[in-house]
N, C-alpha and C. Protein backbone atom coordinates (compact mmCIF):
# COMPACT_ATOMS: atom_id res chain seq x y z
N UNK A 1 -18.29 -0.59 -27.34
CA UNK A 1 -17.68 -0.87 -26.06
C UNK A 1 -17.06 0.40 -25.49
N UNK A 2 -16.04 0.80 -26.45
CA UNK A 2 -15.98 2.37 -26.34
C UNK A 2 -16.91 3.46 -25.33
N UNK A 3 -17.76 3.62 -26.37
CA UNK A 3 -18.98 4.69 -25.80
C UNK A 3 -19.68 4.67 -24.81
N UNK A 4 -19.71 2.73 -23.81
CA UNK A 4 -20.43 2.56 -22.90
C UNK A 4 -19.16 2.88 -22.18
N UNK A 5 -17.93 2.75 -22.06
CA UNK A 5 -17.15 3.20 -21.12
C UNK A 5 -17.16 4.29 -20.94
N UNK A 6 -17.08 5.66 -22.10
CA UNK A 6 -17.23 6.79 -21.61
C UNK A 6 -18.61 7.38 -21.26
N UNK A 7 -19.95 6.64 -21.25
CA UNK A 7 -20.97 6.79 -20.75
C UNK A 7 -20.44 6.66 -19.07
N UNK A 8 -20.20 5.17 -18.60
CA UNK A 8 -19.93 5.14 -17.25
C UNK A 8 -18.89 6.10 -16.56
N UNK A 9 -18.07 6.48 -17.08
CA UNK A 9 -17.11 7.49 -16.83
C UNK A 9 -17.49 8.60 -16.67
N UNK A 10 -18.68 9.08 -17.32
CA UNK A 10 -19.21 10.52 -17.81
C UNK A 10 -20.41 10.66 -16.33
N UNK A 11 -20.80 9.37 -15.77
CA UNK A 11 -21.47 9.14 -14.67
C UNK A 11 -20.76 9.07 -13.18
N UNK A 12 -19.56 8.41 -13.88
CA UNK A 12 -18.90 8.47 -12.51
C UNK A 12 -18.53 9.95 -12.18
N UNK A 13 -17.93 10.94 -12.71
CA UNK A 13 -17.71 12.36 -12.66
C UNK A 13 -18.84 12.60 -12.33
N UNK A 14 -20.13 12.69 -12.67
CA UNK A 14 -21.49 13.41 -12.25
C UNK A 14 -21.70 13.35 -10.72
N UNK A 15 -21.44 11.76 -10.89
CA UNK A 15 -22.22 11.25 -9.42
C UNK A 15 -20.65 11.95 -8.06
N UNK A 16 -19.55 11.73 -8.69
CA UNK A 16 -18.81 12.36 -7.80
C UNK A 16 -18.76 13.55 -7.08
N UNK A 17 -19.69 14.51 -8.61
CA UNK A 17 -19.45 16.20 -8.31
C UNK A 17 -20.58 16.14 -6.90
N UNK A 18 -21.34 15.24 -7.76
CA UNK A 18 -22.75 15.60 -6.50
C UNK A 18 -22.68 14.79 -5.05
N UNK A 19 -21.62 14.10 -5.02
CA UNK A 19 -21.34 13.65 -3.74
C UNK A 19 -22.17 12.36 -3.20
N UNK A 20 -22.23 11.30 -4.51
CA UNK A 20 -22.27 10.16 -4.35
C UNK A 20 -21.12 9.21 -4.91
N UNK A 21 -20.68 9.26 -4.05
CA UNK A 21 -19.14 8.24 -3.74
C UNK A 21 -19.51 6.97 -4.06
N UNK A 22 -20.17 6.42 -3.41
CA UNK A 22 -20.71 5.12 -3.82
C UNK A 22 -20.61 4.35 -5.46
N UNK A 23 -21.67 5.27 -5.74
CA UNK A 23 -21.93 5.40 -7.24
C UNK A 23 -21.36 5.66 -8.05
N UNK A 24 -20.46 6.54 -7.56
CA UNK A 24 -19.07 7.32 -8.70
C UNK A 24 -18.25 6.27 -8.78
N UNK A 25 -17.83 5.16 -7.47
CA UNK A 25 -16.79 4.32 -7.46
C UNK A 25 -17.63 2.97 -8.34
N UNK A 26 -18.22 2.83 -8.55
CA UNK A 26 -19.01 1.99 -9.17
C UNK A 26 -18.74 1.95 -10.51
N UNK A 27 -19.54 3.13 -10.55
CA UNK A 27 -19.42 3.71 -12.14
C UNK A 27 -17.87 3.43 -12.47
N UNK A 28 -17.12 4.39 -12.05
CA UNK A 28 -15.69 3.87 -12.58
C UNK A 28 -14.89 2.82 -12.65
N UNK A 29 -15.25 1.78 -11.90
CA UNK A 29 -14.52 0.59 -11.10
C UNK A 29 -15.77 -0.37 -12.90
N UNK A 30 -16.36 0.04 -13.33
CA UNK A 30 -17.48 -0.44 -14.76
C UNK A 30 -16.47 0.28 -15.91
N UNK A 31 -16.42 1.69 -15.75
CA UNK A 31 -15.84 2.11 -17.05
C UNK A 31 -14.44 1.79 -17.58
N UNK A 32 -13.40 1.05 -16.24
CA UNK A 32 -12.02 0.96 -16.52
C UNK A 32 -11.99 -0.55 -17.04
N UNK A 33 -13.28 -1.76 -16.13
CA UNK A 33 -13.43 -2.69 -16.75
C UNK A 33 -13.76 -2.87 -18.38
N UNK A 34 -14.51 -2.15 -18.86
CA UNK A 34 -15.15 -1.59 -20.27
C UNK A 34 -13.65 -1.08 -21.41
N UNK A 35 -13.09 -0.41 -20.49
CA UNK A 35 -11.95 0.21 -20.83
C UNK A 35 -10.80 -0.73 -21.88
N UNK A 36 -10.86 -1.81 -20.49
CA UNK A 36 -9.94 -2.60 -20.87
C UNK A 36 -10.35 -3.86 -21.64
N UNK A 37 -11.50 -4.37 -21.39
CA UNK A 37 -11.98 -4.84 -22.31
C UNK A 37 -11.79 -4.27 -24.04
N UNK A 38 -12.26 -2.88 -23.82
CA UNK A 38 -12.16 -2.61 -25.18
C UNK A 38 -10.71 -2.63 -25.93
N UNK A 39 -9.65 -2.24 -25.03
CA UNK A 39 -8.39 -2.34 -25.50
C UNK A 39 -7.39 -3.65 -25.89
N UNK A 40 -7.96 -4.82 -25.30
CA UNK A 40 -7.75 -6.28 -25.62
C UNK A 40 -8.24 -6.40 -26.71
N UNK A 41 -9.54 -6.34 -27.13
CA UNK A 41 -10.09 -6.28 -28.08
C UNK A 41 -9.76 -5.56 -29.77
N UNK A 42 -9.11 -4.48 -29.41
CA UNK A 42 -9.05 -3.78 -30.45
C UNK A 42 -7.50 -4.48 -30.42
N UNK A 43 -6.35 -4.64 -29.59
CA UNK A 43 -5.32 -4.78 -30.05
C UNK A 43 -5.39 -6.68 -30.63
N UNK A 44 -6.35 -7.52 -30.39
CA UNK A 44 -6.40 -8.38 -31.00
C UNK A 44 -7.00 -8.16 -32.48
N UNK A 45 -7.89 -6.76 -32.93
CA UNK A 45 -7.92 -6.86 -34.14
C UNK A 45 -6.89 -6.63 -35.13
N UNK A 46 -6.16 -5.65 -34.42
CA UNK A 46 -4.72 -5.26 -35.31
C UNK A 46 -4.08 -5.88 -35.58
N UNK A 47 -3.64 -7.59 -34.26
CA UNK A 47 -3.00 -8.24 -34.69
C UNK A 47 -3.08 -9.04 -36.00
N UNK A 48 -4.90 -9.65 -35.63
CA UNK A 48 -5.65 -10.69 -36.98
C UNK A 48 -5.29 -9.92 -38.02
N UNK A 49 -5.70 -8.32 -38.19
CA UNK A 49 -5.90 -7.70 -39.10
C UNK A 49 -3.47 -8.13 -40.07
N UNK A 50 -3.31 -7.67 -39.38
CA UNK A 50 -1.92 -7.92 -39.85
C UNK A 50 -1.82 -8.90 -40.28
N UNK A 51 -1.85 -9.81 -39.71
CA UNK A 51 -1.38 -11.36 -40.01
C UNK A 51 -2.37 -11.76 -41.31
N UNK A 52 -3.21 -11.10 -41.71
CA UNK A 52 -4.71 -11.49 -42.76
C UNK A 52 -3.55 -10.71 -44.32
N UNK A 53 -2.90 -9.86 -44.10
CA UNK A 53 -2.71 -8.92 -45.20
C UNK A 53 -1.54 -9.82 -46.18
N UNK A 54 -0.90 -10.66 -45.81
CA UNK A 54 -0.14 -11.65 -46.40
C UNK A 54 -0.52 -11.86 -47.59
């Protein structure tokens, strides 16, 4: 989940330098969704993971 966010991120910068706005806002408006997805995710494993060690 990670790696596809900084894929889209790594696109949105490209497409920005080259002066597609469109696409750059796209791309990023994908990678922050990805982003945060991934960060829900991981902080629900830490929690399970804690609560498992009992």
């Amino acid at each position: 989940m990670l790696y596809y966010a900084l894929v889209f991120l790594i696109i949105a910068i490209i497409a920005g330098i080259l002066g597609f706005g469109g696409i750059a806002a796209a791309a990023a408006g994908i990678a922050k969704i990805l982003f945060v997805i991934f960060l829900v995710l991981f902080i629900l494993a830490l929690i399970r993971h804690s609560t498992r060690r009992v």
